[in-house]
Protein backbone atom coordinates (compact mmCIF):
# COMPACT_ATOMS: atom_id res chain seq x y z
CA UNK A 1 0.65 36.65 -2.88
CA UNK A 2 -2.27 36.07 -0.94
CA UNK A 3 -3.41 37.45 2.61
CA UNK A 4 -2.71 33.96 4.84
CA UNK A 5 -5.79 34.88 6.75
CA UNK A 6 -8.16 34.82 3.92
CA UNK A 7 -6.01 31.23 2.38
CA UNK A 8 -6.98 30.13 6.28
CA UNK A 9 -10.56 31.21 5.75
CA UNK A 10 -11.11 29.54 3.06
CA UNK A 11 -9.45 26.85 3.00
CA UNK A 12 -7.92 25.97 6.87
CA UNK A 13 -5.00 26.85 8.74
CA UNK A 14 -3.86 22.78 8.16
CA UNK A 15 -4.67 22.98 4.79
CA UNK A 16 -1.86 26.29 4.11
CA UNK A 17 1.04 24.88 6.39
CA UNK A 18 0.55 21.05 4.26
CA UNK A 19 0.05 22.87 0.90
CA UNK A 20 2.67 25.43 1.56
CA UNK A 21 5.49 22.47 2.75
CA UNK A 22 4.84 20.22 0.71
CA UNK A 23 5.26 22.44 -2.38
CA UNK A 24 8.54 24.06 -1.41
CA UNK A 25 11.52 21.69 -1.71
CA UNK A 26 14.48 22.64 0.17
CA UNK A 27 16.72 25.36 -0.66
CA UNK A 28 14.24 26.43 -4.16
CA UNK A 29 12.05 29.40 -4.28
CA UNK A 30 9.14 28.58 -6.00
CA UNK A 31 6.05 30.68 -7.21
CA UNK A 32 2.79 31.01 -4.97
CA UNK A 33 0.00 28.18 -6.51
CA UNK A 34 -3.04 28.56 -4.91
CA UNK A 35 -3.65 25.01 -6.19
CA UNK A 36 -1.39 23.55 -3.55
CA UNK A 37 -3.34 24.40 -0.74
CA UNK A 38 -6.13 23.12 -2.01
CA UNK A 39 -4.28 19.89 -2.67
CA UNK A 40 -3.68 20.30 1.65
CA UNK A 41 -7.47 21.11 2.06
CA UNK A 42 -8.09 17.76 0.38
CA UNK A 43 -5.48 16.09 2.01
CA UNK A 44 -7.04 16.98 5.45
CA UNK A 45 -10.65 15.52 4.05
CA UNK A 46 -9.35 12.10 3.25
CA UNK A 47 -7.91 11.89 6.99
CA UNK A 48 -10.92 12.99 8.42
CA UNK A 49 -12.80 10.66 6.44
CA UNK A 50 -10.31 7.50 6.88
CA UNK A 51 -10.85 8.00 10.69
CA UNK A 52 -14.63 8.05 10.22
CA UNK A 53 -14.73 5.10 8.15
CA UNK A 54 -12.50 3.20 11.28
CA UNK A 55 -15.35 4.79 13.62
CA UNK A 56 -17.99 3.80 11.32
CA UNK A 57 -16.38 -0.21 11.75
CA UNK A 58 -17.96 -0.16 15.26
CA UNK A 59 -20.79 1.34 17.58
CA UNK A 60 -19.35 4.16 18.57
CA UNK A 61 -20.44 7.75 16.97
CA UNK A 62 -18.56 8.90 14.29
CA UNK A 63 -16.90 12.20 13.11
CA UNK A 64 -20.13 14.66 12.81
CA UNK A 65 -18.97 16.48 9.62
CA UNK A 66 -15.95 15.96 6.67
CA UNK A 67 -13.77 18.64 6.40
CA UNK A 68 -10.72 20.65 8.11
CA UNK A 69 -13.68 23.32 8.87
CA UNK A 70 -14.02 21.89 12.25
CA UNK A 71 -10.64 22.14 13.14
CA UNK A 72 -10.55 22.98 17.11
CA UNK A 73 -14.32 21.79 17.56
CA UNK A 74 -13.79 18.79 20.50
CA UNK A 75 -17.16 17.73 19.86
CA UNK A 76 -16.33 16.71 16.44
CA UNK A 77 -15.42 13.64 16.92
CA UNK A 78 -17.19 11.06 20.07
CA UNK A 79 -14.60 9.21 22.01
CA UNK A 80 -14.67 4.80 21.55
CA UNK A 81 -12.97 2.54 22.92
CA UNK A 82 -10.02 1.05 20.13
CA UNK A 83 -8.82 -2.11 19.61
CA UNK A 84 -6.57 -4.15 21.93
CA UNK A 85 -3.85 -5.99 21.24
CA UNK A 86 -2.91 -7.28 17.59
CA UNK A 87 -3.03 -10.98 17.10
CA UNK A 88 -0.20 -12.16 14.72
CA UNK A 89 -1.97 -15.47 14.15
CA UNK A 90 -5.11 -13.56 12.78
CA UNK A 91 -2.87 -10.86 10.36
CA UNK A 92 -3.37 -11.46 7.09
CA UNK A 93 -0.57 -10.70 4.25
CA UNK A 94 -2.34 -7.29 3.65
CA UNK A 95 -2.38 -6.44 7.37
CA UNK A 96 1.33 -7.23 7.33
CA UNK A 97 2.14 -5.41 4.23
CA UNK A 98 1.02 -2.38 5.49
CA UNK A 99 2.71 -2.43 9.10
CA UNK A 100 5.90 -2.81 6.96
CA UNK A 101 4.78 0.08 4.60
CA UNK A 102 4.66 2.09 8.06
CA UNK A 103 8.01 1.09 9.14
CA UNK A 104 9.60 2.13 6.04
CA UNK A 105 7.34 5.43 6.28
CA UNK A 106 8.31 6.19 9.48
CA UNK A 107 12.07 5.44 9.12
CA UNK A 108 12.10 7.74 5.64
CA UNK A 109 10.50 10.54 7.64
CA UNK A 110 12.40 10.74 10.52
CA UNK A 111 15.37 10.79 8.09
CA UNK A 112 13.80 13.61 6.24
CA UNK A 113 13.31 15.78 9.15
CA UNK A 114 16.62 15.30 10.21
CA UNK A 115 17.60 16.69 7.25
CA UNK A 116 15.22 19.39 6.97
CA UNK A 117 13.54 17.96 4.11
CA UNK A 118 10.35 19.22 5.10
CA UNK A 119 8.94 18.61 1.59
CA UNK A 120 10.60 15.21 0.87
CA UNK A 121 8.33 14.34 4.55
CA UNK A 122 5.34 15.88 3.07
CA UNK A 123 5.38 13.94 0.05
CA UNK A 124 6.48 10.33 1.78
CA UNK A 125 3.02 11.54 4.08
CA UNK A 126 1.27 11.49 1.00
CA UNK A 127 2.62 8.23 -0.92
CA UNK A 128 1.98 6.24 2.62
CA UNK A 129 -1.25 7.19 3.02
CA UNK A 130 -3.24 8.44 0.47
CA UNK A 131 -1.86 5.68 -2.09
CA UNK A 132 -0.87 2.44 -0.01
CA UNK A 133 -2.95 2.99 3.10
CA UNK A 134 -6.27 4.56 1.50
CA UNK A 135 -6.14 3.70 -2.00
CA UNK A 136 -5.13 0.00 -1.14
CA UNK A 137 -4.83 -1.17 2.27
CA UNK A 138 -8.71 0.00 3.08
CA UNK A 139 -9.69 -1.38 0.39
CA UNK A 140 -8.76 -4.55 0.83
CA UNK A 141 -9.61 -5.00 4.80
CA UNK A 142 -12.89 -4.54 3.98
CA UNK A 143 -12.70 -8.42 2.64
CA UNK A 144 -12.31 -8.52 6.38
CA UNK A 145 -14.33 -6.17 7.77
CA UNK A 146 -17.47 -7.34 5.47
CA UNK A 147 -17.66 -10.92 7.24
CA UNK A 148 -18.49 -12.60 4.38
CA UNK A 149 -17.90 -16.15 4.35
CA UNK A 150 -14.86 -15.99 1.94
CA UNK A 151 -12.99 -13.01 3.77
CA UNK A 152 -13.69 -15.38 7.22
CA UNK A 153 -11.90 -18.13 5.20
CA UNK A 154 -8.88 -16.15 4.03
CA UNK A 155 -5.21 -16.77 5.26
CA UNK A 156 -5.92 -19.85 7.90
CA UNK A 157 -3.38 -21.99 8.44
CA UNK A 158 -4.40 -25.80 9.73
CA UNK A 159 -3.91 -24.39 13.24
CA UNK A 160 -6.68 -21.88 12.82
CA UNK A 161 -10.67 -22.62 13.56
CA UNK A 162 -13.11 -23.29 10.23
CA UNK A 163 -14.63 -19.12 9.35
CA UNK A 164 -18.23 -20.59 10.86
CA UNK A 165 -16.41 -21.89 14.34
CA UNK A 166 -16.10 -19.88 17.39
CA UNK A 167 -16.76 -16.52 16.45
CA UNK A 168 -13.47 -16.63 13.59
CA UNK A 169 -15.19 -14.01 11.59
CA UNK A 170 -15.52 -11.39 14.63
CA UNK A 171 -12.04 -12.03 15.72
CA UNK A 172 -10.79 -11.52 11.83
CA UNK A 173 -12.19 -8.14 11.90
CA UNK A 174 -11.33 -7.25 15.72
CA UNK A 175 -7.54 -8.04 13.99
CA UNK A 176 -8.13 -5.78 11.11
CA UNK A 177 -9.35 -3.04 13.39
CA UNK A 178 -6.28 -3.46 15.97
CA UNK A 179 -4.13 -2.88 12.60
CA UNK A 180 -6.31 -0.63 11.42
CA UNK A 181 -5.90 1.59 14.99
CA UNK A 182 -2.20 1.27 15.39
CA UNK A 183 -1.32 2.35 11.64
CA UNK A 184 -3.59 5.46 12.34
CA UNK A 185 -2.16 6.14 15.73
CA UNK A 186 1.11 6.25 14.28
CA UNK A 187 0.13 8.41 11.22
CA UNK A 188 -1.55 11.37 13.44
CA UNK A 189 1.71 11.48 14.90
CA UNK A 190 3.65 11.65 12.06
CA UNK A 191 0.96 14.18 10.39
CA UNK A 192 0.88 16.62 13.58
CA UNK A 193 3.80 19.11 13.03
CA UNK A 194 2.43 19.61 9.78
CA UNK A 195 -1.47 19.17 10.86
CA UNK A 196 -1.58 20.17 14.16
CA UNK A 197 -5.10 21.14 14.96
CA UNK A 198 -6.91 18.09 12.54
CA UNK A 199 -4.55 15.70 14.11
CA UNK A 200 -5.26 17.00 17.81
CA UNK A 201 -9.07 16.89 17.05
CA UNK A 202 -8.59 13.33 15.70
CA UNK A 203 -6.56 12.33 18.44
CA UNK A 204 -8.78 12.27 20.84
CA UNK A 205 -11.83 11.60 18.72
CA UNK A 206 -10.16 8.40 17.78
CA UNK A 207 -9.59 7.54 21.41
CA UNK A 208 -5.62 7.38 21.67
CA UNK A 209 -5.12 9.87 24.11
CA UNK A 210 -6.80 7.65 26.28
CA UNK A 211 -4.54 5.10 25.65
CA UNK A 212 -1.48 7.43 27.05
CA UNK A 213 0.07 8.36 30.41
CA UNK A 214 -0.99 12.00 30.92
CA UNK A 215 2.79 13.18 29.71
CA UNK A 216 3.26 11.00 27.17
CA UNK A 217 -0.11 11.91 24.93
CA UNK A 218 -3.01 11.72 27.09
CA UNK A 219 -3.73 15.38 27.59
CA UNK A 220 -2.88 16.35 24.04
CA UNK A 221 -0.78 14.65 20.44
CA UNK A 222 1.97 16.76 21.25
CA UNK A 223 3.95 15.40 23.87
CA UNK A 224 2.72 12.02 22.30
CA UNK A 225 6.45 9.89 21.87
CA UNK A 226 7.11 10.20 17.94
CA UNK A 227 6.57 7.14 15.83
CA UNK A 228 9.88 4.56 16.13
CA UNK A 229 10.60 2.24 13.33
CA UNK A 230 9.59 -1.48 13.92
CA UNK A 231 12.54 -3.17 14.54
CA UNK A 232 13.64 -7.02 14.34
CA UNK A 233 11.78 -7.88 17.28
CA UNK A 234 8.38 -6.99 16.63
CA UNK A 235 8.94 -7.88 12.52
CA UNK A 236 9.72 -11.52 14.03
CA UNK A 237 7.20 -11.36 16.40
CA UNK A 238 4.17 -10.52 14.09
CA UNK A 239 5.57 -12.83 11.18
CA UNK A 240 6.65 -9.31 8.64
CA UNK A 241 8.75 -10.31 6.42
CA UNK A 242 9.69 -8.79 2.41
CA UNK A 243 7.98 -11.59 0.92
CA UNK A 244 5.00 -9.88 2.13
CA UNK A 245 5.30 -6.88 0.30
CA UNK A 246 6.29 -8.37 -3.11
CA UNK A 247 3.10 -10.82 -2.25
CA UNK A 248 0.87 -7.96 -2.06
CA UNK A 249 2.74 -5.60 -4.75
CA UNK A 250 2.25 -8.89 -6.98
CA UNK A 251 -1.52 -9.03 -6.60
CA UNK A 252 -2.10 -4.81 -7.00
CA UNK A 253 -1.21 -4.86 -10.28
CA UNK A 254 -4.63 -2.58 -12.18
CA UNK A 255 -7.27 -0.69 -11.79
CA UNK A 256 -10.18 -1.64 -14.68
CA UNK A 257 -13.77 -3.31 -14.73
CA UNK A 258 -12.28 -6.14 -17.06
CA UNK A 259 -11.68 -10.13 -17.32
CA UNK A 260 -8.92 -11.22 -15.73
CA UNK A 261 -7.41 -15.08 -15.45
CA UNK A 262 -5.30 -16.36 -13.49
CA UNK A 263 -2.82 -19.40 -13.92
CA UNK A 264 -1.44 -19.52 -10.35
CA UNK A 265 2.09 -20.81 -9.23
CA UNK A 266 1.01 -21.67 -6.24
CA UNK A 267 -2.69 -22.05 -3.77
CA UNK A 268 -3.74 -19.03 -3.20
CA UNK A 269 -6.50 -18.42 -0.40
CA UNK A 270 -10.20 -17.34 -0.81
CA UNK A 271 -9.48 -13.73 0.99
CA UNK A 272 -6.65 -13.53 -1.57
CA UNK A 273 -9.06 -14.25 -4.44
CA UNK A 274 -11.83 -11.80 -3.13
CA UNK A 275 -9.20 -9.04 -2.73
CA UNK A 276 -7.21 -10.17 -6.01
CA UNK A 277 -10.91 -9.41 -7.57
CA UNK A 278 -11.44 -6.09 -5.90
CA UNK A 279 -8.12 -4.89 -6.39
CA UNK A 280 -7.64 -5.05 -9.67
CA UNK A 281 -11.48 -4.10 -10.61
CA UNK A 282 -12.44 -6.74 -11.95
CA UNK A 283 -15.94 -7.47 -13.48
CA UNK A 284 -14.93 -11.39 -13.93
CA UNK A 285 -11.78 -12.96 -12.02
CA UNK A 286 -10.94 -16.14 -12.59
CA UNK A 287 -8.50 -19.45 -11.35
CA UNK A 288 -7.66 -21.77 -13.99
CA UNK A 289 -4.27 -23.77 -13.66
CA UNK A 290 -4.68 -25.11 -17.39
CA UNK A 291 -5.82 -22.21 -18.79
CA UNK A 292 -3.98 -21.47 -22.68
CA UNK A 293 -4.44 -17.63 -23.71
CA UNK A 294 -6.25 -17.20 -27.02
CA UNK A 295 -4.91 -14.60 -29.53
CA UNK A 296 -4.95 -10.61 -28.57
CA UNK A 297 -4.16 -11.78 -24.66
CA UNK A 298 -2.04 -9.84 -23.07
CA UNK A 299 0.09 -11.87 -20.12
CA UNK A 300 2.25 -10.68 -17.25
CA UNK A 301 4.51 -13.37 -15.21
CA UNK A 302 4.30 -12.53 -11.22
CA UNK A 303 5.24 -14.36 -7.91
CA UNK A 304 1.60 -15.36 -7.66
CA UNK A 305 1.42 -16.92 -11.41
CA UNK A 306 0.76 -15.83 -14.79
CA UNK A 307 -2.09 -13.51 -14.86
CA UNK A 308 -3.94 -13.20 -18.61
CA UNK A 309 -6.08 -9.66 -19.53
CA UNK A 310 -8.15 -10.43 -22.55
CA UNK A 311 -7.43 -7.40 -24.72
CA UNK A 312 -9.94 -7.57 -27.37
CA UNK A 313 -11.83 -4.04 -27.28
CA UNK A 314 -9.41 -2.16 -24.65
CA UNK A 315 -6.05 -1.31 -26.47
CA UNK A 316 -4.94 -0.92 -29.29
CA UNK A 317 -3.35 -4.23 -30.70
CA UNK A 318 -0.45 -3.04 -33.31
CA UNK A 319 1.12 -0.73 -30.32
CA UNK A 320 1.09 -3.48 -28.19
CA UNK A 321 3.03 -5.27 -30.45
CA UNK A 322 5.27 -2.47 -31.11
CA UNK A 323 6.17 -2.23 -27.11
CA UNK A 324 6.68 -6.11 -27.12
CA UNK A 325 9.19 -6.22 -29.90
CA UNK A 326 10.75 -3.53 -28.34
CA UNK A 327 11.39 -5.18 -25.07
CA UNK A 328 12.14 -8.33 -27.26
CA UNK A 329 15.57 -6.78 -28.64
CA UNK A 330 16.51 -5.23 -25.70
CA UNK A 331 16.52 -8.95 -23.48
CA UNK A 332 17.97 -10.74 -26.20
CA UNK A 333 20.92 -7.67 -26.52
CA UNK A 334 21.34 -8.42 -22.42
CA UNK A 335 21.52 -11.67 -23.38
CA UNK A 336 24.02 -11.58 -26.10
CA UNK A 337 26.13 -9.61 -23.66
CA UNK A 338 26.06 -12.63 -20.82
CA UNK A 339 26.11 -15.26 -23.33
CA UNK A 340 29.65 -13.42 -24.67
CA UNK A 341 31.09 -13.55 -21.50
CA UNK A 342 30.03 -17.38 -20.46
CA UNK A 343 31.57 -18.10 -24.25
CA UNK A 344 35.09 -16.41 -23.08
CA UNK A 345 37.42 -19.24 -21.71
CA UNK A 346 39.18 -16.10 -20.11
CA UNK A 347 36.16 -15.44 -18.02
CA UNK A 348 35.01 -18.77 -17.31
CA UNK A 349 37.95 -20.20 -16.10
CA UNK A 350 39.43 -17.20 -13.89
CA UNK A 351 36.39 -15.99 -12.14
CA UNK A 352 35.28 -17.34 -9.23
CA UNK A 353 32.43 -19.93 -9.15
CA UNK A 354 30.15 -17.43 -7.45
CA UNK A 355 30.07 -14.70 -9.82
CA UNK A 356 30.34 -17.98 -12.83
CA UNK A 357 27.07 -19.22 -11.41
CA UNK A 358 25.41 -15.43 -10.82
CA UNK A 359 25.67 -15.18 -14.85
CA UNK A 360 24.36 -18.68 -15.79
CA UNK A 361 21.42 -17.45 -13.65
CA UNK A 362 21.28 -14.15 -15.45
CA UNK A 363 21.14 -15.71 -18.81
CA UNK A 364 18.59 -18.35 -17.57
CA UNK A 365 16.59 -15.44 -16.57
CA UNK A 366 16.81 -13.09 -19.56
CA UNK A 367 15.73 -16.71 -21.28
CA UNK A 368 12.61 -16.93 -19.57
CA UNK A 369 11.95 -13.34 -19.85
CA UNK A 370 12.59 -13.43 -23.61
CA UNK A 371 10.65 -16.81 -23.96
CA UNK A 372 7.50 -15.10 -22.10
CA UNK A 373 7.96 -11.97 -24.29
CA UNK A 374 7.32 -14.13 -27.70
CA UNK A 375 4.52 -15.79 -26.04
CA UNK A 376 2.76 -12.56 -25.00
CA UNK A 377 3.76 -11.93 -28.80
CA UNK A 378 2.46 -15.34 -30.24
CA UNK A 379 -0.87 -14.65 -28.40
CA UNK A 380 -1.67 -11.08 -29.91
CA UNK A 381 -1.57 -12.75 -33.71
């Protein structure tokens, strides 16, 4: 194995202890990868560079360089003044999907290191927020944070001011950035025992120790109180509720420049379109309520409506085909099986109605499945 000093000088002292715990699962010995620490070298980068792009959001100076390098440097990073309160009138599904991502972060975490799954808290670290606070949650605020006129528009109710009245737009993205600053305040605290001198630096770069009683995180993130899950309280309070996450899970569904359309079960709002467009890359996004998939159309059924990718020239057509009939026979043998028992008098007429009417349900939905499966079929020729 390596000398740790030289891993440190190369790569950061952060960058070893993340690597190093996040590749060692409890009670395994596992062989020395050099790899892994660059993996925590990395990992440091994209939280330096998620709290610039917050600082970047407003006037204040910003992070002067990228990089666990300047690890202990307190003039890294200038001091601004963060967000106040968050408005829950102003949140918008995204800004609620990811305070619940948090909570179930936090809570998995905290189980973890009760546990002394140091690794299984390493990787949870890295799900949260590399891949739904980076890869998706940033991405879509900036809908908000833009101020164009169709991100001002997004999620009001009849209660809420028109986007060009009274300043909506500013107070949209003052939301976002009170989200945006609570998430992160929450994730340097949940980062620190295994990034303590990035997370320190950030700390008070981002302007959160000043937020804190001397004891309690204002001198330094360590005796900052350790992240508690939301509880029912603040979930009623700011409107968080599961049907927030399956919205949002619904709409980040790919990842390619191509032509999407969009049959939608239900009105969807213009900051849902815009980040329904960026999400999913698309070059052309479109709503049609009528719309009737030509041939070689692939189709997917979601809680927002059916969504139709054009496939001509991206995959290859007989496979597709192959998968579909595939999934075809497996519904219709889950439905055979439901349909045998509903057909048994000896069932039927001894169960109780609750578990009679949980299988009509079940073979109503492995219907519809199957139906949409021979459509997606029927459509590809």
């Amino acid at each position: 194995s390596p000398d740790p000093l030289d891993l440190i000088g190369k790569y950061g002292a952060d960058a070893l202890r993340f690597g190093t715990m996040r590749s060692a699962p409890l009670g395994q010995d596992i062989l020395f990868d050099e790899q892994n620490v660059e993996l925590g070298r990395n990992f440091c980068n994209k939280l330096w560079n998620a709290c610039r792009f917050r600082q970047i959001q407003s006037s204040a100076a910003v992070p002067a360089a990228s990089g666990p390098e300047q690890e202990g440097r307190r003039d890294a990073c200038a001091t601004f003044e963060i967000q106040g309160e968050i408005d829950p009138a102003l949140l918008t599904s995204d800004d609620k999907w990811i305070l619940l991502k948090l909570d179930q972060a936090i809570r998995e975490i905290t189980e973890d290191f009760a546990e002394y799954k140091f690794s299984d808290a390493t990787a949870t670290l890295y799900r949260f927020f590399w891949s739904e606070y980076c890869d998706w949650y940033v991405e879509a605020s900036k809908a908000s944070l833009s101020g164009s006129r169709r991100g001002n528009e997004a999620d009001q109710t009849s209660a809420s001011p028109p986007s060009h009245v009274g300043g909506y737009a500013e107070k949209r993205k003052a939301n976002t950035l009170a989200v945006i600053d609570f998430v992160l305040s929450h994730t340097l605290r949940l980062f620190h025992p295994f990034l303590p001198f990035i997370t320190e630096e950030l700390w008070h770069g981002m302007g959160y120790a000043d937020d804190m009683p001397e004891n309690q995180g204002g001198r330094t993130v360590m005796t900052a109180p350790w992240p508690k899950p939301l509880d029912d309280d603040f979930k009623a309070h700011y409107g968080l509720s599961e049907a927030d996450a399956k919205h949002i899970e619904a709409r980040n569904a790919a990842n390619k420049k191509v032509r999407f359309i969009l049959k939608p079960a239900r009105e969807l709002t213009a900051h849902d379109v815009e980040v329904l467009k960026l999400l999913l890359n698309a070059e052309v996004f479109e709503l049609n309520a009528n719309h009737q998939p030509s041939k070689n159309t692939m189709t997917v059924r979601t809680d927002l409506g059916d969504l139709f990718l054009p496939l001509e020239g991206l995959i290859d057509i007989e496979a597709e085909k192959a998968r579909l009939k595939k999934e075809l026979e497996k519904i219709e043998t889950e439905m055979a099986k439901v349909e045998q028992k509903l057909a048994n008098p000896n069932f039927t007429q001894k169960v109780p109605p609750n578990v009679l009417q949980e299988h009509q349900k079940r073979l109503a939905d492995w219907q519809a499945k199957r139906d949409h499966v021979k459509a997606a079929l029927a459509a590809l020729g």
